[in-house]
PDB file of N, CA and C in Angstrom:
ATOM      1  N   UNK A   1      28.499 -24.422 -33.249  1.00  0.00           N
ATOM      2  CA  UNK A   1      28.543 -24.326 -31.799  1.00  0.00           C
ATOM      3  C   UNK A   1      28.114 -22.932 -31.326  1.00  0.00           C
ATOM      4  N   UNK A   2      28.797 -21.851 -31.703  1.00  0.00           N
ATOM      5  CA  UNK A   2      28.360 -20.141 -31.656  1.00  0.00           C
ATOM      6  C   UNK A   2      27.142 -20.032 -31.971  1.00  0.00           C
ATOM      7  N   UNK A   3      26.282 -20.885 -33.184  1.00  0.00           N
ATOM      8  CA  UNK A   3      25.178 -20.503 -33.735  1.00  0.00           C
ATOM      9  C   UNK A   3      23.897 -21.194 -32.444  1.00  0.00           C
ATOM     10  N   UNK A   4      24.391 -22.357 -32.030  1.00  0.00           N
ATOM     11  CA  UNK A   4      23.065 -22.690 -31.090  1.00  0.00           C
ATOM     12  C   UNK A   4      23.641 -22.149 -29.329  1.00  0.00           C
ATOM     13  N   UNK A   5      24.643 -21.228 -29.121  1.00  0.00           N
ATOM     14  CA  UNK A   5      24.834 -20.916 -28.086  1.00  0.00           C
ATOM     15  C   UNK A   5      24.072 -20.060 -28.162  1.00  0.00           C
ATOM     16  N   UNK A   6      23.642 -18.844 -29.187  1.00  0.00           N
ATOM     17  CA  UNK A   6      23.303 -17.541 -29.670  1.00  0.00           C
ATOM     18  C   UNK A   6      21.979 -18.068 -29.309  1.00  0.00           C
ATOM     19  N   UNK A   7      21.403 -19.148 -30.272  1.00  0.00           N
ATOM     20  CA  UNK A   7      20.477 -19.285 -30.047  1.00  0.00           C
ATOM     21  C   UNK A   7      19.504 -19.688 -28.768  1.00  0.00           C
ATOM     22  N   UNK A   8      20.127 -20.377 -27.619  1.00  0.00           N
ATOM     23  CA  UNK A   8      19.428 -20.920 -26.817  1.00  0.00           C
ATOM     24  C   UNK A   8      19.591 -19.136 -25.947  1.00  0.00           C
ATOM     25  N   UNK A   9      20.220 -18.389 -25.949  1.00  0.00           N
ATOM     26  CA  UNK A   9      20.268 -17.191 -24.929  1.00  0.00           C
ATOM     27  C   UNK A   9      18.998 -16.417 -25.723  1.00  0.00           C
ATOM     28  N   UNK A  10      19.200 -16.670 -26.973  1.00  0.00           N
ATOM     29  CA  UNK A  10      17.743 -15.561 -27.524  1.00  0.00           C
ATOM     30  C   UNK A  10      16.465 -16.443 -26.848  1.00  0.00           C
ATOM     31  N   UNK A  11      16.646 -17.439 -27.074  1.00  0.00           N
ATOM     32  CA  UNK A  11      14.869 -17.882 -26.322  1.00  0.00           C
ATOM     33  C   UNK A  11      14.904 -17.506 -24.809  1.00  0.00           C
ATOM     34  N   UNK A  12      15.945 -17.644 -24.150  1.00  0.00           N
ATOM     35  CA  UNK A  12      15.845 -17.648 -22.774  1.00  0.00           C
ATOM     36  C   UNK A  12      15.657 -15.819 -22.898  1.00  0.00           C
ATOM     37  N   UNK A  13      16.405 -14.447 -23.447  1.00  0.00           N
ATOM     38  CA  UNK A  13      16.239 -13.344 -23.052  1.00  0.00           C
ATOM     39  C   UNK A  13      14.675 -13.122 -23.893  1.00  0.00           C
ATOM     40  N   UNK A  14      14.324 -13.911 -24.674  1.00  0.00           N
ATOM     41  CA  UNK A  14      12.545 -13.709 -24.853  1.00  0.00           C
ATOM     42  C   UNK A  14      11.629 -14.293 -24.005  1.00  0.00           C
ATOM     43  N   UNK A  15      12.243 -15.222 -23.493  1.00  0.00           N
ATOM     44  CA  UNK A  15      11.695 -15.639 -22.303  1.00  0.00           C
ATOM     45  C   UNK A  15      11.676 -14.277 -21.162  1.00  0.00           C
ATOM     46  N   UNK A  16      12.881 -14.266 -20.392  1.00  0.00           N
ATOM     47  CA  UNK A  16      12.793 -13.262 -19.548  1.00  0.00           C
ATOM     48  C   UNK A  16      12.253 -11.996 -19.919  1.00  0.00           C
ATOM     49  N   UNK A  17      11.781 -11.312 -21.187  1.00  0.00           N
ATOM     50  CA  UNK A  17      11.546  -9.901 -21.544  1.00  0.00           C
ATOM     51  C   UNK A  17       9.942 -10.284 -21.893  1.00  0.00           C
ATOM     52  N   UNK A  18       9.772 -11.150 -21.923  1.00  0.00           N
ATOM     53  CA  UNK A  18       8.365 -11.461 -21.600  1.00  0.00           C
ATOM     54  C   UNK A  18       7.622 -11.447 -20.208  1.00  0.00           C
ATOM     55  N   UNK A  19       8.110 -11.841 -18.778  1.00  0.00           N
ATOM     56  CA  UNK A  19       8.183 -12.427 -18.007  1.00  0.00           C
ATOM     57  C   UNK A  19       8.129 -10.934 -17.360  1.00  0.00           C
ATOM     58  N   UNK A  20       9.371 -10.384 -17.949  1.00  0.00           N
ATOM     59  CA  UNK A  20       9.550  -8.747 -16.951  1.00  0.00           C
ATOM     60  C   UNK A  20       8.370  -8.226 -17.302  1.00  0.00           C
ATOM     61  N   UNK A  21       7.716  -7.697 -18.759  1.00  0.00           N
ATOM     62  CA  UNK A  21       6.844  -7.206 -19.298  1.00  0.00           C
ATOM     63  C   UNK A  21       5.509  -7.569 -18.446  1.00  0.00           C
ATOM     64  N   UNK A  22       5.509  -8.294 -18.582  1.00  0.00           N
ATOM     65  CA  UNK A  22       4.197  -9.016 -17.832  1.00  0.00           C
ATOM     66  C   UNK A  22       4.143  -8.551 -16.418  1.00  0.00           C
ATOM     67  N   UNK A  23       4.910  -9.015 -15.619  1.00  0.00           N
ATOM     68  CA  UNK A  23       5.284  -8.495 -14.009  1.00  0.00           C
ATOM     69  C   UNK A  23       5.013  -6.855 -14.029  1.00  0.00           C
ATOM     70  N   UNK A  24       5.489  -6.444 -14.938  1.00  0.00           N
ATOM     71  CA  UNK A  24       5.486  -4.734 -15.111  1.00  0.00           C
ATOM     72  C   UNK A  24       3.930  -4.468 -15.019  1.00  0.00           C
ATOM     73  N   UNK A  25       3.357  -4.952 -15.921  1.00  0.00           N
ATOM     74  CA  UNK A  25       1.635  -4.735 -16.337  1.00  0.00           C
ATOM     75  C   UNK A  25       1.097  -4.948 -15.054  1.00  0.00           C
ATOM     76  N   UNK A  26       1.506  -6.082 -14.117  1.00  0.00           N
ATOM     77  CA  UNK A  26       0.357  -6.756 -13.484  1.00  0.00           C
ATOM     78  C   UNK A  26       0.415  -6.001 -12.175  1.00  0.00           C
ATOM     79  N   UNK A  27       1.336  -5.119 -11.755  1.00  0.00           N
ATOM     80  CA  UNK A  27       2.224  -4.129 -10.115  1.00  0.00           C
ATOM     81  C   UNK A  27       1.635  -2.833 -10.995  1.00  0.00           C
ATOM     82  N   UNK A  28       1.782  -2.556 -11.732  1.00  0.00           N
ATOM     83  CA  UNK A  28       1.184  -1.152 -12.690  1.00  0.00           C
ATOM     84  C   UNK A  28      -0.285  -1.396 -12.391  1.00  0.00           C
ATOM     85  N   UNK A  29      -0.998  -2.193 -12.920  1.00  0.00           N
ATOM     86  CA  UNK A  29      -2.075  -2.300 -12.696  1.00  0.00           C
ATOM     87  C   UNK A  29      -2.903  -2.387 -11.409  1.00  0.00           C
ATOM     88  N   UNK A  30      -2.310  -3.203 -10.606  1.00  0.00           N
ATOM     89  CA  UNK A  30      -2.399  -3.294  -9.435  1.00  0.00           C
ATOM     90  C   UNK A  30      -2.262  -1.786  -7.849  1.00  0.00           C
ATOM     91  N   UNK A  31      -1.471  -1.342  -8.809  1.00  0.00           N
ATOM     92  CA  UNK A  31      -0.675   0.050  -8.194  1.00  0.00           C
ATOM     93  C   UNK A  31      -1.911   1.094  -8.740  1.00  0.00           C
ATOM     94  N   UNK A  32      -2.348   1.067  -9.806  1.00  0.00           N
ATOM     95  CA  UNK A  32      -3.206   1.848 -10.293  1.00  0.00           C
ATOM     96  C   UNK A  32      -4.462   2.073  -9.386  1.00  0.00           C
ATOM     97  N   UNK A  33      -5.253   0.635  -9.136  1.00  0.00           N
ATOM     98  CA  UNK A  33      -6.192   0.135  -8.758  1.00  0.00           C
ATOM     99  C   UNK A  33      -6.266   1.208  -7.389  1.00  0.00           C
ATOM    100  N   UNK A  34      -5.213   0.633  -6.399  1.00  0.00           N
ATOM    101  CA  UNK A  34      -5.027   1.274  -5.407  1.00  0.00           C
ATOM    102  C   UNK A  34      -4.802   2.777  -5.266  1.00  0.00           C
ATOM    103  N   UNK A  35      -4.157   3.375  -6.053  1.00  0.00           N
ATOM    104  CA  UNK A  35      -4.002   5.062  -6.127  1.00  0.00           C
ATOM    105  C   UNK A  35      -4.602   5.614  -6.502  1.00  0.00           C
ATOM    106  N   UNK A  36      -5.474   5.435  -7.988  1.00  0.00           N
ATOM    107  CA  UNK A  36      -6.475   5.934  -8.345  1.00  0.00           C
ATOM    108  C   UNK A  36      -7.718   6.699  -7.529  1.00  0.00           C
ATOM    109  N   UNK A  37      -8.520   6.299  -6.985  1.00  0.00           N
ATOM    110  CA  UNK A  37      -9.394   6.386  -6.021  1.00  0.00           C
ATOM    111  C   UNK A  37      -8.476   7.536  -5.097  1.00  0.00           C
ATOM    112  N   UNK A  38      -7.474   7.746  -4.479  1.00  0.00           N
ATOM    113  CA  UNK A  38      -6.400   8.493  -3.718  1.00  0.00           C
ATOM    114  C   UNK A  38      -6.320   9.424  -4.425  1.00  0.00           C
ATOM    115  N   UNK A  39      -6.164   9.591  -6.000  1.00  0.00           N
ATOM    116  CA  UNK A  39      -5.971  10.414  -6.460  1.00  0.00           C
ATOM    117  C   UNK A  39      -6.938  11.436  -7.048  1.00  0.00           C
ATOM    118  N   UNK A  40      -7.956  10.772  -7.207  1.00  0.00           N
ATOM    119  CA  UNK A  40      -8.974  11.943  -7.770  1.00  0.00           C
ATOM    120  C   UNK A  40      -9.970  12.073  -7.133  1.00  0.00           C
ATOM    121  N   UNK A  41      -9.884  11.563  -5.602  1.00  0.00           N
ATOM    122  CA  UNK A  41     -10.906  12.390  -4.533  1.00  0.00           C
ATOM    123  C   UNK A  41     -11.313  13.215  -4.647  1.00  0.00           C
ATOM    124  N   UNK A  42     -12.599  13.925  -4.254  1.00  0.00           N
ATOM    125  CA  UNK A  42     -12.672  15.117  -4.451  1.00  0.00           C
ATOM    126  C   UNK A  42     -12.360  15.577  -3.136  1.00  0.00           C
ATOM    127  N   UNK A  43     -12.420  16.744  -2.965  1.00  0.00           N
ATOM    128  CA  UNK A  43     -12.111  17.676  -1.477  1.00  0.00           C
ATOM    129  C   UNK A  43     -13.245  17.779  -0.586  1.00  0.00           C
ATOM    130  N   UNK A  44     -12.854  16.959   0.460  1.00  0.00           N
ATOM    131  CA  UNK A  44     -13.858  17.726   2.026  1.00  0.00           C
ATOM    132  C   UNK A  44     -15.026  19.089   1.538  1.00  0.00           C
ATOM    133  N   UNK A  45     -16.047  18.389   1.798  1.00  0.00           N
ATOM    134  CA  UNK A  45     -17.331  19.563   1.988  1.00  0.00           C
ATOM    135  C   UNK A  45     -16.985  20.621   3.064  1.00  0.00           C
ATOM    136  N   UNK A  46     -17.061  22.126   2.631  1.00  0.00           N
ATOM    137  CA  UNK A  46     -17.174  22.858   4.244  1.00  0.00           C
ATOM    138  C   UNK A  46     -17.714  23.122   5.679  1.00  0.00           C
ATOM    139  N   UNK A  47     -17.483  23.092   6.157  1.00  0.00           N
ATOM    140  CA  UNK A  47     -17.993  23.046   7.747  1.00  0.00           C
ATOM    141  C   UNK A  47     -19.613  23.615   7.732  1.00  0.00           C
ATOM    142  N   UNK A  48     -19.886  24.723   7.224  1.00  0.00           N
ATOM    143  CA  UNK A  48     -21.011  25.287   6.870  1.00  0.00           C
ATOM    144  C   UNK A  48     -22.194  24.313   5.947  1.00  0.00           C
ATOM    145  N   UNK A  49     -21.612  23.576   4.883  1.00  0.00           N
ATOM    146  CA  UNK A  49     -22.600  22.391   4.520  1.00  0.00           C
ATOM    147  C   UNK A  49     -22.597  21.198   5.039  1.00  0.00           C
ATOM    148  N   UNK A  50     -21.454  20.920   6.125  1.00  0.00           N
ATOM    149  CA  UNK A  50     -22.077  19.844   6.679  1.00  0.00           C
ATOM    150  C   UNK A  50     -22.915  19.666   7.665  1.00  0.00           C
ATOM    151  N   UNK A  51     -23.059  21.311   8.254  1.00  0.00           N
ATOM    152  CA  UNK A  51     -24.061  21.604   9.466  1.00  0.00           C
ATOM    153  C   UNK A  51     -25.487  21.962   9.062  1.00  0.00           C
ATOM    154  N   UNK A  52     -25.433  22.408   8.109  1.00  0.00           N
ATOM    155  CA  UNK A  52     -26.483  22.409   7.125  1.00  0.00           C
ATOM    156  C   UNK A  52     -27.632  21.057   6.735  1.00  0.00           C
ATOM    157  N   UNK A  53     -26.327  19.973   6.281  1.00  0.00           N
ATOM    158  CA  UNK A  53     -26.792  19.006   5.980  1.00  0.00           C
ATOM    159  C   UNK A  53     -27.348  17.951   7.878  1.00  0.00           C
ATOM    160  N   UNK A  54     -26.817  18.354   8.436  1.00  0.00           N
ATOM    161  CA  UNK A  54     -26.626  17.626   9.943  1.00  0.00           C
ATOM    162  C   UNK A  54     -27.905  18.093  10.319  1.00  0.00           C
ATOM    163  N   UNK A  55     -28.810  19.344   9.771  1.00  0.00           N
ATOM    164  CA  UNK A  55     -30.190  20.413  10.675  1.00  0.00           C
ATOM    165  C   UNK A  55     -31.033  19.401   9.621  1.00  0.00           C
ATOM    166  N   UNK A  56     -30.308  19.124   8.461  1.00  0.00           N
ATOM    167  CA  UNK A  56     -31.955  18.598   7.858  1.00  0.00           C
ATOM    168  C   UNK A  56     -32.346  16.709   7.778  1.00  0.00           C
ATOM    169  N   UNK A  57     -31.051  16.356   7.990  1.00  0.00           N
ATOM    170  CA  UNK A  57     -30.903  15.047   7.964  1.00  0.00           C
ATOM    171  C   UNK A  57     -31.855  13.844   9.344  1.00  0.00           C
ATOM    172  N   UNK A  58     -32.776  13.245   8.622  1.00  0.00           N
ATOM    173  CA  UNK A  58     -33.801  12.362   9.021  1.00  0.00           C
ATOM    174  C   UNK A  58     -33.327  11.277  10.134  1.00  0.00           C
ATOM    175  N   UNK A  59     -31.937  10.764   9.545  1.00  0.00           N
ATOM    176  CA  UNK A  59     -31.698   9.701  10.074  1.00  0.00           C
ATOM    177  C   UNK A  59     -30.189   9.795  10.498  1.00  0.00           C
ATOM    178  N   UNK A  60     -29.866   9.495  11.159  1.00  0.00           N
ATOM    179  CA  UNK A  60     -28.418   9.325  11.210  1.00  0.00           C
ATOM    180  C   UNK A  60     -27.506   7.740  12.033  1.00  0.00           C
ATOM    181  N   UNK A  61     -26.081   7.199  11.673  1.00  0.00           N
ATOM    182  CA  UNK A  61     -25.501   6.112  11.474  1.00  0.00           C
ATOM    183  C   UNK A  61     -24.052   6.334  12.058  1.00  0.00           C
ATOM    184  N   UNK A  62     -23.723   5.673  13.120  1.00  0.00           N
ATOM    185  CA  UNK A  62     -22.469   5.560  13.487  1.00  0.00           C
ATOM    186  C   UNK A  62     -21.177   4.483  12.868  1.00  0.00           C
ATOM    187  N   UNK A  63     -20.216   5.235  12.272  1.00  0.00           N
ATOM    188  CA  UNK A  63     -19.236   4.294  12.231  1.00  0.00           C
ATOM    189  C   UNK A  63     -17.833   4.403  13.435  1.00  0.00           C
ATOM    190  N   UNK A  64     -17.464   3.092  13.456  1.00  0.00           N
ATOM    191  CA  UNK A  64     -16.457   2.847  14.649  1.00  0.00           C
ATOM    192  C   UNK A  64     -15.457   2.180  13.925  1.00  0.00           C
ATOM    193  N   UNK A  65     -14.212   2.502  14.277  1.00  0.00           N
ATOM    194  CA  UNK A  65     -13.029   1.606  13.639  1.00  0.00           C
ATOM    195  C   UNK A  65     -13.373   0.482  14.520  1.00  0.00           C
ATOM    196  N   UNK A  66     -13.108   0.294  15.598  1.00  0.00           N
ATOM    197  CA  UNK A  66     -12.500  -0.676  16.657  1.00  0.00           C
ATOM    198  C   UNK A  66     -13.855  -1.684  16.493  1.00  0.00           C
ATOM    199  N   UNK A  67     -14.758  -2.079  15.696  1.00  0.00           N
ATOM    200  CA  UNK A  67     -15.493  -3.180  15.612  1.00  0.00           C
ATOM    201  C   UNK A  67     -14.725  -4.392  15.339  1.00  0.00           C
ATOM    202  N   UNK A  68     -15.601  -5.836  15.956  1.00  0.00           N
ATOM    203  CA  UNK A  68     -14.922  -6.771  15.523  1.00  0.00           C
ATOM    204  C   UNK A  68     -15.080  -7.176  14.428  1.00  0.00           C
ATOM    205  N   UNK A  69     -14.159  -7.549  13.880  1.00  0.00           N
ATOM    206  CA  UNK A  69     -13.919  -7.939  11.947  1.00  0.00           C
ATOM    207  C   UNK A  69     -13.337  -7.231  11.311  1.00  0.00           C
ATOM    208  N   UNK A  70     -12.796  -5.571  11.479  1.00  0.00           N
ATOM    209  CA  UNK A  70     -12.741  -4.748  11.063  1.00  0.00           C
ATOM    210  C   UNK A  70     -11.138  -4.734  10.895  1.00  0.00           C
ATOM    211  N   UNK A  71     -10.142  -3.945   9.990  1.00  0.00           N
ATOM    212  CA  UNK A  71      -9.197  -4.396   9.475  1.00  0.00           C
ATOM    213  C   UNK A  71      -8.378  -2.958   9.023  1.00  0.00           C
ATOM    214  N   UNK A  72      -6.873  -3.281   9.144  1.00  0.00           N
ATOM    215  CA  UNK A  72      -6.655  -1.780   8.372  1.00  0.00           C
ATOM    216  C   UNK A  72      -6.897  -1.066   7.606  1.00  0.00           C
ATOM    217  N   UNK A  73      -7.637  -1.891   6.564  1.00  0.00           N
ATOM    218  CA  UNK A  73      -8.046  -1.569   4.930  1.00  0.00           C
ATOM    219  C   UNK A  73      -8.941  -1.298   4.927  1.00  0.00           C
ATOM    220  N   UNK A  74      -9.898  -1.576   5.436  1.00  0.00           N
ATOM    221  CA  UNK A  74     -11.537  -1.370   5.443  1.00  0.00           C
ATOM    222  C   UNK A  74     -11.967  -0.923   6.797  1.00  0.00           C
ATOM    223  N   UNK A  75     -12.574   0.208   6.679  1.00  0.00           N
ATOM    224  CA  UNK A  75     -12.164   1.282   8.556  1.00  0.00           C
ATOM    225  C   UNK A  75     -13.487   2.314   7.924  1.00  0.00           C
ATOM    226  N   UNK A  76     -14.028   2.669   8.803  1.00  0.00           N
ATOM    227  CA  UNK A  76     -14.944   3.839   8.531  1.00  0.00           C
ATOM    228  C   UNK A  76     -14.974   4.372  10.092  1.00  0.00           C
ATOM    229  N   UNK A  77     -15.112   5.760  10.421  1.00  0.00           N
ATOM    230  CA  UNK A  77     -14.958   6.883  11.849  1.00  0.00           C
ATOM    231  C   UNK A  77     -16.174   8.038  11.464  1.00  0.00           C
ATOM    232  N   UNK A  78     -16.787   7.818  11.981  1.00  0.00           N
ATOM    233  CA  UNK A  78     -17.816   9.305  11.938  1.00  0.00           C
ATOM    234  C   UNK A  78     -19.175   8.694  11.980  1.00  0.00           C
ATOM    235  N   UNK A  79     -19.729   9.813  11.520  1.00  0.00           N
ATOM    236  CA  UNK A  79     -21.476  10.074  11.690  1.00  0.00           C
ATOM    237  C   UNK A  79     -21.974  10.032   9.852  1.00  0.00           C
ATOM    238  N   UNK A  80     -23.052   9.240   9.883  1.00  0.00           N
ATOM    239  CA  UNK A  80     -23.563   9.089   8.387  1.00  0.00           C
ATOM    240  C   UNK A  80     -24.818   9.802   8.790  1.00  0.00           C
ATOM    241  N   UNK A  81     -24.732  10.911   7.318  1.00  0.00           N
ATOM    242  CA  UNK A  81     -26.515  11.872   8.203  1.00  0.00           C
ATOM    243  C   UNK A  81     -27.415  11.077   6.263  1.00  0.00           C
ATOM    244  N   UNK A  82     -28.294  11.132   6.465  1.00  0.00           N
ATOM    245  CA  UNK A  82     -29.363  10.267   5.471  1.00  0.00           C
ATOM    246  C   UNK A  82     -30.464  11.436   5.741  1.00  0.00           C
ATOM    247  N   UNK A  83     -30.642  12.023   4.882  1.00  0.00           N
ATOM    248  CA  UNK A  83     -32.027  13.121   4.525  1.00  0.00           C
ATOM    249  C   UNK A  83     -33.024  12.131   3.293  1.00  0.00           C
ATOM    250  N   UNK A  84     -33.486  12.899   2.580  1.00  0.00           N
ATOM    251  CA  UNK A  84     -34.849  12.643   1.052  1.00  0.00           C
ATOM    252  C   UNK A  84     -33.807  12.019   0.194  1.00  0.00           C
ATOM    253  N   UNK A  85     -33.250  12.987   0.542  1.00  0.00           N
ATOM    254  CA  UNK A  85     -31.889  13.092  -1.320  1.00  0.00           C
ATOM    255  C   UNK A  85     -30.471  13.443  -0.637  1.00  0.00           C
ATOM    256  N   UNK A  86     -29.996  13.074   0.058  1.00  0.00           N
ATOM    257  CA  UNK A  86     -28.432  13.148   0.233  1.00  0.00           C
ATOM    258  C   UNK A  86     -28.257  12.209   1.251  1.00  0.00           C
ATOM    259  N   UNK A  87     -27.212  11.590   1.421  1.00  0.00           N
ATOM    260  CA  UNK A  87     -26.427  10.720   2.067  1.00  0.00           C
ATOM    261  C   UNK A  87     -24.827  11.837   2.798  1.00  0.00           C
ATOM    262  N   UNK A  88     -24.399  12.469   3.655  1.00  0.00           N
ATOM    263  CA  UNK A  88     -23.613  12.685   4.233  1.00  0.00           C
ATOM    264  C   UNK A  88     -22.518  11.838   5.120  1.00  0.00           C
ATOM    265  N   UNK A  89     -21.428  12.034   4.686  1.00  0.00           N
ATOM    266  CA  UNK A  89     -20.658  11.216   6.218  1.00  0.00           C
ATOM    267  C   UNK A  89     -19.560  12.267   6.582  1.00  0.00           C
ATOM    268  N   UNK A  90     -19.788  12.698   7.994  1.00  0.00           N
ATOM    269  CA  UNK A  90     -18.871  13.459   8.707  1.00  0.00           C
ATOM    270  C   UNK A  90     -18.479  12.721   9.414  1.00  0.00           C
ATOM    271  N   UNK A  91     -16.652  12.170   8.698  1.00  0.00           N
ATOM    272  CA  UNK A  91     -15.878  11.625   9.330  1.00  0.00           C
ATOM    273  C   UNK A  91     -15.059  10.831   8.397  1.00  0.00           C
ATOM    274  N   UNK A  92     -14.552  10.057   8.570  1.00  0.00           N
ATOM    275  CA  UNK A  92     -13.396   9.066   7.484  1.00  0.00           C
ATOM    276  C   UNK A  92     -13.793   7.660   6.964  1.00  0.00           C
ATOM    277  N   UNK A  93     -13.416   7.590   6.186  1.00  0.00           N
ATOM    278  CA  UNK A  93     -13.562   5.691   5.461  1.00  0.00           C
ATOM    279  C   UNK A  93     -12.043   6.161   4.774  1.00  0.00           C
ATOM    280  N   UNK A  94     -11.386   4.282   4.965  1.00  0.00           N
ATOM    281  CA  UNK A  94     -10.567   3.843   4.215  1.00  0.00           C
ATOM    282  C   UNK A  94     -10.628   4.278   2.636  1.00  0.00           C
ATOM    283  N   UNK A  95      -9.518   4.226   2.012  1.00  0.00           N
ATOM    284  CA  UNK A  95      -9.373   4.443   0.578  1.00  0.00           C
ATOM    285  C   UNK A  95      -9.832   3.164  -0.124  1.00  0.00           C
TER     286      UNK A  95
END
């Protein structure tokens, strides 16, 4: 009686320590996905190269939050400057 009580709690706590394990991986991973990118941004260009880049830039591109379709998560605010060889954006995008 002791021996298959023992036993049915070991399948069920390998059950559950499987179950946690897994849940752990998949919010870890998930959590990663999202912070990553947050975390190893690099730092804002200085005021001096983006005016720089703004005197030589060919073309330039407006972004607006408040478009329709547009969403908390996916947001871009500023000016995109487009030269030969660089792409600039003075202003924000979502993470």
């Amino acid at each position: 009686m002791l021996r298959a009580y023992i036993e049915w709690w070991r399948k069920r706590f390998i059950l559950a320590m499987t179950v946690k394990f897994l849940s752990g991986l998949v919010i870890g991973f998930g959590l990663g996905v999202y912070f990553l990118p947050i975390i190893i941004a690099d730092s804002p260009a200085a005021q001096s190269v983006l005016q720089a880049e703004e005197a030589k830039a060919e073309k330039q591109a407006l972004f607006t939050p408040d478009l329709p379709g547009s969403d908390p998560f996916h947001w871009g605010d500023g000016t995109l400057l487009i030269s030969d060889n660089r792409v600039t954006l003075m202003g924000e995008v979502s993470p």
